[in-house]
PDB file of N, CA and C in Angstrom:
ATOM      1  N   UNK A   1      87.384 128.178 121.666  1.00  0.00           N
ATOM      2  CA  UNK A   1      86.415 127.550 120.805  1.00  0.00           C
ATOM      3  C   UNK A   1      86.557 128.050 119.375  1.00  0.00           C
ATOM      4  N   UNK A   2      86.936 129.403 119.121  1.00  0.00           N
ATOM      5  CA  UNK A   2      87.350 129.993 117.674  1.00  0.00           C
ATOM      6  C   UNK A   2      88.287 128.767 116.845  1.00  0.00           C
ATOM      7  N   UNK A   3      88.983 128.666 117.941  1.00  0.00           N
ATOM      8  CA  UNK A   3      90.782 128.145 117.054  1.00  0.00           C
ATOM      9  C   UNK A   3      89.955 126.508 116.471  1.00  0.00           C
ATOM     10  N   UNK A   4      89.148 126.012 117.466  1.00  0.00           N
ATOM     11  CA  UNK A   4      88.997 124.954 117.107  1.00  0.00           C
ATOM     12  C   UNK A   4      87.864 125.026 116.152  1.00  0.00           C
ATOM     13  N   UNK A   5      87.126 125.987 116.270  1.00  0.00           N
ATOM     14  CA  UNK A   5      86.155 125.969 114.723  1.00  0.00           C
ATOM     15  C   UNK A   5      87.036 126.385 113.318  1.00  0.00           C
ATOM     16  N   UNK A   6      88.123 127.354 114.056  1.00  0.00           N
ATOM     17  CA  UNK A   6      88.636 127.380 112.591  1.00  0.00           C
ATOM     18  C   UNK A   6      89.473 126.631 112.140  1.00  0.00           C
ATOM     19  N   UNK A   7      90.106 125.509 112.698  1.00  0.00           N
ATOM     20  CA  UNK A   7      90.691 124.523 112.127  1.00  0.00           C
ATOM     21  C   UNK A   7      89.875 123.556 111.480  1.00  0.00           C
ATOM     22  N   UNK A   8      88.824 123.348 112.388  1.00  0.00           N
ATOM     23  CA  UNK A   8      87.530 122.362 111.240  1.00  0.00           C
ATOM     24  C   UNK A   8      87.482 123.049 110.286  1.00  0.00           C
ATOM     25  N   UNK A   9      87.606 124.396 109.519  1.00  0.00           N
ATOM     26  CA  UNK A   9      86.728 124.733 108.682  1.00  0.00           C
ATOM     27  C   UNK A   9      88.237 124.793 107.621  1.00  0.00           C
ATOM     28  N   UNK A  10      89.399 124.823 108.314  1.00  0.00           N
ATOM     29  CA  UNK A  10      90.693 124.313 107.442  1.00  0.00           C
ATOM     30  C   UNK A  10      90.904 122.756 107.138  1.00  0.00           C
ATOM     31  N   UNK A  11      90.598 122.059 107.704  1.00  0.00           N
ATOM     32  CA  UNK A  11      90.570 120.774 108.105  1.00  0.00           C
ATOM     33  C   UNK A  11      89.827 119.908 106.828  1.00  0.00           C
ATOM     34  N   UNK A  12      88.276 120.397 107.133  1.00  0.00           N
ATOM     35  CA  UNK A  12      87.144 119.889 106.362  1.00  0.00           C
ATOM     36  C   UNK A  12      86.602 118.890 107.164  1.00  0.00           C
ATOM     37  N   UNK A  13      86.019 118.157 107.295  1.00  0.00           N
ATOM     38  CA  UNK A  13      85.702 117.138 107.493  1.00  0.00           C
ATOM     39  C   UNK A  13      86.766 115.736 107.365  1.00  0.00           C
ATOM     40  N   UNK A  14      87.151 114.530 108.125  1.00  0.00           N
ATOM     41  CA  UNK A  14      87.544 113.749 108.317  1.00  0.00           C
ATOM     42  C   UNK A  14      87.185 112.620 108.360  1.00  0.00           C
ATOM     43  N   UNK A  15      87.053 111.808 107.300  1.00  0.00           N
ATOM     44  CA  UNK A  15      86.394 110.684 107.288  1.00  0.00           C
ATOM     45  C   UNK A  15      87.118 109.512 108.406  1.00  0.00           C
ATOM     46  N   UNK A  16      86.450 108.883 109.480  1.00  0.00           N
ATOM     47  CA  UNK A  16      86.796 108.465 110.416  1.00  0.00           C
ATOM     48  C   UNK A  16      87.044 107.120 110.465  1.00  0.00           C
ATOM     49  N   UNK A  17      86.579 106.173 109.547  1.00  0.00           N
ATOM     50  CA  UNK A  17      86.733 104.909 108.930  1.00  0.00           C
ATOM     51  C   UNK A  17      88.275 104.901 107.966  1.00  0.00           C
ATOM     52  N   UNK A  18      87.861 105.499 107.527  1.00  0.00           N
ATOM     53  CA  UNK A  18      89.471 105.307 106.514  1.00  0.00           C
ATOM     54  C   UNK A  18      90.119 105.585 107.100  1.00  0.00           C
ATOM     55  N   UNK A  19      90.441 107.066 108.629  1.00  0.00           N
ATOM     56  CA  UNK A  19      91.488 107.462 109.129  1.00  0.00           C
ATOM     57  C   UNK A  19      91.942 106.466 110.061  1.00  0.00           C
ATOM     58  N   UNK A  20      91.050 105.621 110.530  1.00  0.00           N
ATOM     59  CA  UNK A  20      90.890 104.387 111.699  1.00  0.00           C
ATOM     60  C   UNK A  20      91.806 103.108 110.996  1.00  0.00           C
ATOM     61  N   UNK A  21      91.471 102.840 109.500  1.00  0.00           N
ATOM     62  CA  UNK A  21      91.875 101.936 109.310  1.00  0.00           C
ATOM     63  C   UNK A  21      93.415 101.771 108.712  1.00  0.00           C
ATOM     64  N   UNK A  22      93.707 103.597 108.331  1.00  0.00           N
ATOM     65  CA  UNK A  22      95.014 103.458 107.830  1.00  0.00           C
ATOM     66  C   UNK A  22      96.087 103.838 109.209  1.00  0.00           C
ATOM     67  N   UNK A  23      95.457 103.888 110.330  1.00  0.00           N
ATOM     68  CA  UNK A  23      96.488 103.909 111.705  1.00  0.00           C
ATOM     69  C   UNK A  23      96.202 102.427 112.091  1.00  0.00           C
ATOM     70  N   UNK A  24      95.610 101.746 111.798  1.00  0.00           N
ATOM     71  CA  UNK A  24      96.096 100.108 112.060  1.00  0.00           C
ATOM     72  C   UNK A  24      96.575  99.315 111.069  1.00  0.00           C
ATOM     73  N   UNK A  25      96.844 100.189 110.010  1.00  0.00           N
ATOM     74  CA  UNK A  25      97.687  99.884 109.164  1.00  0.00           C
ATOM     75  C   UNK A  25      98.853  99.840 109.853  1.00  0.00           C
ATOM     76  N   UNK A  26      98.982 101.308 109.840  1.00  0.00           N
ATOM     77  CA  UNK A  26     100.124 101.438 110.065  1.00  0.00           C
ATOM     78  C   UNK A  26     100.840 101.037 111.647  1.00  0.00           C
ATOM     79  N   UNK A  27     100.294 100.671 112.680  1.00  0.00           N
ATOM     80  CA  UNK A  27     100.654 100.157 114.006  1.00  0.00           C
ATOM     81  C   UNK A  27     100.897  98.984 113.522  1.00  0.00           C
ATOM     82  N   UNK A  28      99.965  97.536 112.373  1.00  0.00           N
ATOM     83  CA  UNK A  28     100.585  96.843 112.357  1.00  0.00           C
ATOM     84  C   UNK A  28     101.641  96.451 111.474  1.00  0.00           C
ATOM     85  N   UNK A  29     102.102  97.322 111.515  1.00  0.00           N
ATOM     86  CA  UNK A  29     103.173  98.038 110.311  1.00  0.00           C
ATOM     87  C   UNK A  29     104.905  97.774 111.673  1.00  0.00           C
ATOM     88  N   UNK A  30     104.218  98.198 112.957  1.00  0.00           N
ATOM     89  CA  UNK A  30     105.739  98.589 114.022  1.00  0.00           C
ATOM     90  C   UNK A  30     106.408  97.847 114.133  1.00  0.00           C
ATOM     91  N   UNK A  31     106.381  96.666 114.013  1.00  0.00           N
ATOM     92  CA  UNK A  31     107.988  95.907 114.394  1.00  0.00           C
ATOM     93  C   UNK A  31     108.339  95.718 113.730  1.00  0.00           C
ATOM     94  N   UNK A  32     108.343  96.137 111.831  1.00  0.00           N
ATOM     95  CA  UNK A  32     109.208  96.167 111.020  1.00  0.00           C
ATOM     96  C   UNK A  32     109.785  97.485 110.754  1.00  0.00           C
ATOM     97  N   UNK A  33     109.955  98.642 111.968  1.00  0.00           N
ATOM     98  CA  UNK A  33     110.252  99.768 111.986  1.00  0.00           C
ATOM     99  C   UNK A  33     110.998 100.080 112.837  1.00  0.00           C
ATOM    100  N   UNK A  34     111.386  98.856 113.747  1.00  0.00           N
ATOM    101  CA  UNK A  34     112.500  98.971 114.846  1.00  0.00           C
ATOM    102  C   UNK A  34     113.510  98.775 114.138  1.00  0.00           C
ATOM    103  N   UNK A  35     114.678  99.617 115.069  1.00  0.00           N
ATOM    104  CA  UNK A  35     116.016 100.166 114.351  1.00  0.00           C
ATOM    105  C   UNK A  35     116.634  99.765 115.708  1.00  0.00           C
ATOM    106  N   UNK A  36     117.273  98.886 115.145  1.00  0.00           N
ATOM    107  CA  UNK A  36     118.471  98.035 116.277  1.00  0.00           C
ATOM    108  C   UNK A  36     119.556  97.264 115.490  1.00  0.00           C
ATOM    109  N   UNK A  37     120.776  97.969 114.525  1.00  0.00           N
ATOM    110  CA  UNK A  37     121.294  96.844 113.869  1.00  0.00           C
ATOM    111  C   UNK A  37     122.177  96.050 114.773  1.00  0.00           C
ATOM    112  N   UNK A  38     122.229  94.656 114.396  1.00  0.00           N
ATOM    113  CA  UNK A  38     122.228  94.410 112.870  1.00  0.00           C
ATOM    114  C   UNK A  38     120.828  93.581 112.948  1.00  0.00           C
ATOM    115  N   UNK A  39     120.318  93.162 113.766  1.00  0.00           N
ATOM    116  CA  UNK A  39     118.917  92.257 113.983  1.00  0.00           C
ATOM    117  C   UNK A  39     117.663  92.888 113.667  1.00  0.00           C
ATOM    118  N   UNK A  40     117.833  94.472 114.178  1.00  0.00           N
ATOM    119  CA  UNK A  40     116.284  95.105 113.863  1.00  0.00           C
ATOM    120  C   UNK A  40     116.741  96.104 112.369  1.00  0.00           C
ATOM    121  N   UNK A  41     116.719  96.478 111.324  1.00  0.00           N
ATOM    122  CA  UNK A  41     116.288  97.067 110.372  1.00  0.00           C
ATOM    123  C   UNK A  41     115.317  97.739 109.998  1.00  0.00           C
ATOM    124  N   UNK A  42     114.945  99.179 109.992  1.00  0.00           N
ATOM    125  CA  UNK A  42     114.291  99.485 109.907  1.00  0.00           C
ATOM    126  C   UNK A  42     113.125  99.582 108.386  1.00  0.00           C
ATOM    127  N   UNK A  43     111.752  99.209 107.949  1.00  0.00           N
ATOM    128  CA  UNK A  43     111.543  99.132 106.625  1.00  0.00           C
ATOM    129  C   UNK A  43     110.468 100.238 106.583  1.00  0.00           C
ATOM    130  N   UNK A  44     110.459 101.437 106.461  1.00  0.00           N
ATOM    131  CA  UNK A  44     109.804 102.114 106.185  1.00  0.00           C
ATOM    132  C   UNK A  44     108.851 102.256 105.240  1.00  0.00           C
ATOM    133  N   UNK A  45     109.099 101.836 103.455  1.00  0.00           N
ATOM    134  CA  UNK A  45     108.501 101.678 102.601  1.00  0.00           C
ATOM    135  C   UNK A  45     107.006 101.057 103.062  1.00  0.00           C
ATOM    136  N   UNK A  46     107.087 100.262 104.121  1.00  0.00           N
ATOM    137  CA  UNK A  46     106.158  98.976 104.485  1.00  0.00           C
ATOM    138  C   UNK A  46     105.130 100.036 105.007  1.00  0.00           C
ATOM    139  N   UNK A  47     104.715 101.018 105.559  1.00  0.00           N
ATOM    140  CA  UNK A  47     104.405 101.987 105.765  1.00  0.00           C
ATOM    141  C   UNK A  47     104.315 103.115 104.785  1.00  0.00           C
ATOM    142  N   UNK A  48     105.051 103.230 104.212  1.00  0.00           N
ATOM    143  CA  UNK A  48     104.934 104.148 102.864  1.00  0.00           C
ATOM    144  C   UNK A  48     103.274 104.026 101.979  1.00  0.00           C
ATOM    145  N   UNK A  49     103.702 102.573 101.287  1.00  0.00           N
ATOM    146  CA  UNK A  49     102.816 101.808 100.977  1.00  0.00           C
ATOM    147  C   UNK A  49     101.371 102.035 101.112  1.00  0.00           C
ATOM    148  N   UNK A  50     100.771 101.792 102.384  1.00  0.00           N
ATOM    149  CA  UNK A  50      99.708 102.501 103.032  1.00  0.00           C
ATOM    150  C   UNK A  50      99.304 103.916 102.953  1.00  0.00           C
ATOM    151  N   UNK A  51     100.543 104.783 103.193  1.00  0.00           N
ATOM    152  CA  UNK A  51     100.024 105.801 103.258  1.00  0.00           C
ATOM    153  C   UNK A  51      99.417 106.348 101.735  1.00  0.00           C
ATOM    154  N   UNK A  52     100.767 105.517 100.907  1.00  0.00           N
ATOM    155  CA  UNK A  52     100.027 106.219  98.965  1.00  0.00           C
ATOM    156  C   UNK A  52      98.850 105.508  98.900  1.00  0.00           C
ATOM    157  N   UNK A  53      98.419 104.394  99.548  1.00  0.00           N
ATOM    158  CA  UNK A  53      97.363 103.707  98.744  1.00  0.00           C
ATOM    159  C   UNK A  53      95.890 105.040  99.592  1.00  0.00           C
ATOM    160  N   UNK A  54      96.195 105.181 100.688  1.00  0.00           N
ATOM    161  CA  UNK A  54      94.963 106.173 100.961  1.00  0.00           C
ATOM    162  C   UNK A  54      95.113 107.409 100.336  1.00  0.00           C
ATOM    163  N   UNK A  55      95.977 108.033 100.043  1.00  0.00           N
ATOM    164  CA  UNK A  55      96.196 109.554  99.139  1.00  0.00           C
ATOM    165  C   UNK A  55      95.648 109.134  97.803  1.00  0.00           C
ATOM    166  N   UNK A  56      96.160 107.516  97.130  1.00  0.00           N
ATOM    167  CA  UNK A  56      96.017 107.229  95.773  1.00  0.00           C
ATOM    168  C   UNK A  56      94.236 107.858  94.952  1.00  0.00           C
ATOM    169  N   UNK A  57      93.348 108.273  96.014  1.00  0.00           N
ATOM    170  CA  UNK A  57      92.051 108.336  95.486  1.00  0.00           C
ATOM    171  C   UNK A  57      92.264 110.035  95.239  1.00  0.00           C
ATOM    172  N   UNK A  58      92.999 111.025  95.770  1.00  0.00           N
ATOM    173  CA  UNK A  58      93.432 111.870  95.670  1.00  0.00           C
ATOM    174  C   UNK A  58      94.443 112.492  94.784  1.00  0.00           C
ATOM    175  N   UNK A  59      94.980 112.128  94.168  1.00  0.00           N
ATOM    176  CA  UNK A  59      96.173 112.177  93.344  1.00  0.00           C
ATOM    177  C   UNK A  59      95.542 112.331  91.823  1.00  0.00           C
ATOM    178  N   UNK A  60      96.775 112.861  90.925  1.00  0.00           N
ATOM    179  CA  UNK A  60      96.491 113.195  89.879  1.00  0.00           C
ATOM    180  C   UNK A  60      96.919 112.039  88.746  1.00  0.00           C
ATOM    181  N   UNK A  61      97.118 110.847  89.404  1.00  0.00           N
ATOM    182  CA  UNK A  61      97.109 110.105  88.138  1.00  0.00           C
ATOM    183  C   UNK A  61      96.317 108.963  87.801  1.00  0.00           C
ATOM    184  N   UNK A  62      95.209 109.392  89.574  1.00  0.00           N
ATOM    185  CA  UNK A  62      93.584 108.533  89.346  1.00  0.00           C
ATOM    186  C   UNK A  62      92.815 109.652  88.740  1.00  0.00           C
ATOM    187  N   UNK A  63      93.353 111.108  88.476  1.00  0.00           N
ATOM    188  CA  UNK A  63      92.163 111.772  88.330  1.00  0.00           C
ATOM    189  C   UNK A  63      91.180 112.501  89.192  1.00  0.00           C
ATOM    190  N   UNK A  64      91.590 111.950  90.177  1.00  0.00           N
ATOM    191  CA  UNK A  64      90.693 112.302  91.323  1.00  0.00           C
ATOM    192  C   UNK A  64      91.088 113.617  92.270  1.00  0.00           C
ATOM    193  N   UNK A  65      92.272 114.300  92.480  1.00  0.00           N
ATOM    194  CA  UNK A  65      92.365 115.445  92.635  1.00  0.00           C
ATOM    195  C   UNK A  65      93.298 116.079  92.584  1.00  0.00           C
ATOM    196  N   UNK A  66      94.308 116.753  93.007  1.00  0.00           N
ATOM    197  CA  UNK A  66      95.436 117.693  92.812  1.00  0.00           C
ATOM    198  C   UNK A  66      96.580 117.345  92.900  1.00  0.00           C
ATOM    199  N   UNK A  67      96.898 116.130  93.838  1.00  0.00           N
ATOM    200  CA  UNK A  67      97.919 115.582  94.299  1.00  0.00           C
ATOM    201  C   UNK A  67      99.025 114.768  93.374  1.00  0.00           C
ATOM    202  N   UNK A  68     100.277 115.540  93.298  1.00  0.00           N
ATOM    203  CA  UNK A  68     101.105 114.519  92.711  1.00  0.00           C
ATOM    204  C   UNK A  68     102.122 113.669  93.602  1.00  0.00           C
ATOM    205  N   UNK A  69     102.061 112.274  93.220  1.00  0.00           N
ATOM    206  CA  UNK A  69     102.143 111.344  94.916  1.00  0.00           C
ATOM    207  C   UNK A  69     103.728 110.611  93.893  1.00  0.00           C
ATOM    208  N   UNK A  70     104.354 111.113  95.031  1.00  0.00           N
ATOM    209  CA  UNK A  70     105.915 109.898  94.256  1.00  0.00           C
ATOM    210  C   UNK A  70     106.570 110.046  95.553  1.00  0.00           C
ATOM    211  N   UNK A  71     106.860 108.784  95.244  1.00  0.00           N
ATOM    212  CA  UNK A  71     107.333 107.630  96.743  1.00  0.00           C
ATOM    213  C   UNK A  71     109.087 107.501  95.928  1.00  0.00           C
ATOM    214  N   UNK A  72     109.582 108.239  97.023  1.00  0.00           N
ATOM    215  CA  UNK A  72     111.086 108.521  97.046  1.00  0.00           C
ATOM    216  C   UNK A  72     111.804 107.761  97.960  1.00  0.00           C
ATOM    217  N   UNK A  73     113.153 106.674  97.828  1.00  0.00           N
ATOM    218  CA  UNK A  73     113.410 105.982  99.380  1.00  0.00           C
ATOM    219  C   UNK A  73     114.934 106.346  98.894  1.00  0.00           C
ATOM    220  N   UNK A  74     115.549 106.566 100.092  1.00  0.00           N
ATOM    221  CA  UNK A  74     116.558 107.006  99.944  1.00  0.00           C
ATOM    222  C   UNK A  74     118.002 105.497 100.519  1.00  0.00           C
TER     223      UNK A  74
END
């Protein structure tokens, strides 16, 4: 019971709406993430996407907190 209080108290709180809605983001994100060439291609960015737009309220070039967010694709 320690480990798990002290990860809440590393953790913080988890807002459960936004975390809900950016994993059905991203599930309906999966079949442009199958990797089968030459028919399946995988597009990761498509997923990327999502994830900066929920950090974006966090980041330092809304102002809003520490985070410097740059989306690298290789």
């Amino acid at each position: 019971m320690a480990t798990t209080t002290k990860l809440l108290e590393t953790l913080g709180s988890l807002e459960r709406d936004s975390f809900v809605s950016l994993l059905s983001n991203l599930m309906d994100e999966s079949r442009y993430l199958q990797n089968n060439p030459p028919e399946l291609i995988p597009e990761e960015d498509r997923v990327v996407k999502h994830v900066l737009n929920s950090l974006l309220p966090l980041s330092t070039t809304t102002g809003g907190g520490p985070l410097i967010l740059n989306h690298v694709t290789y």
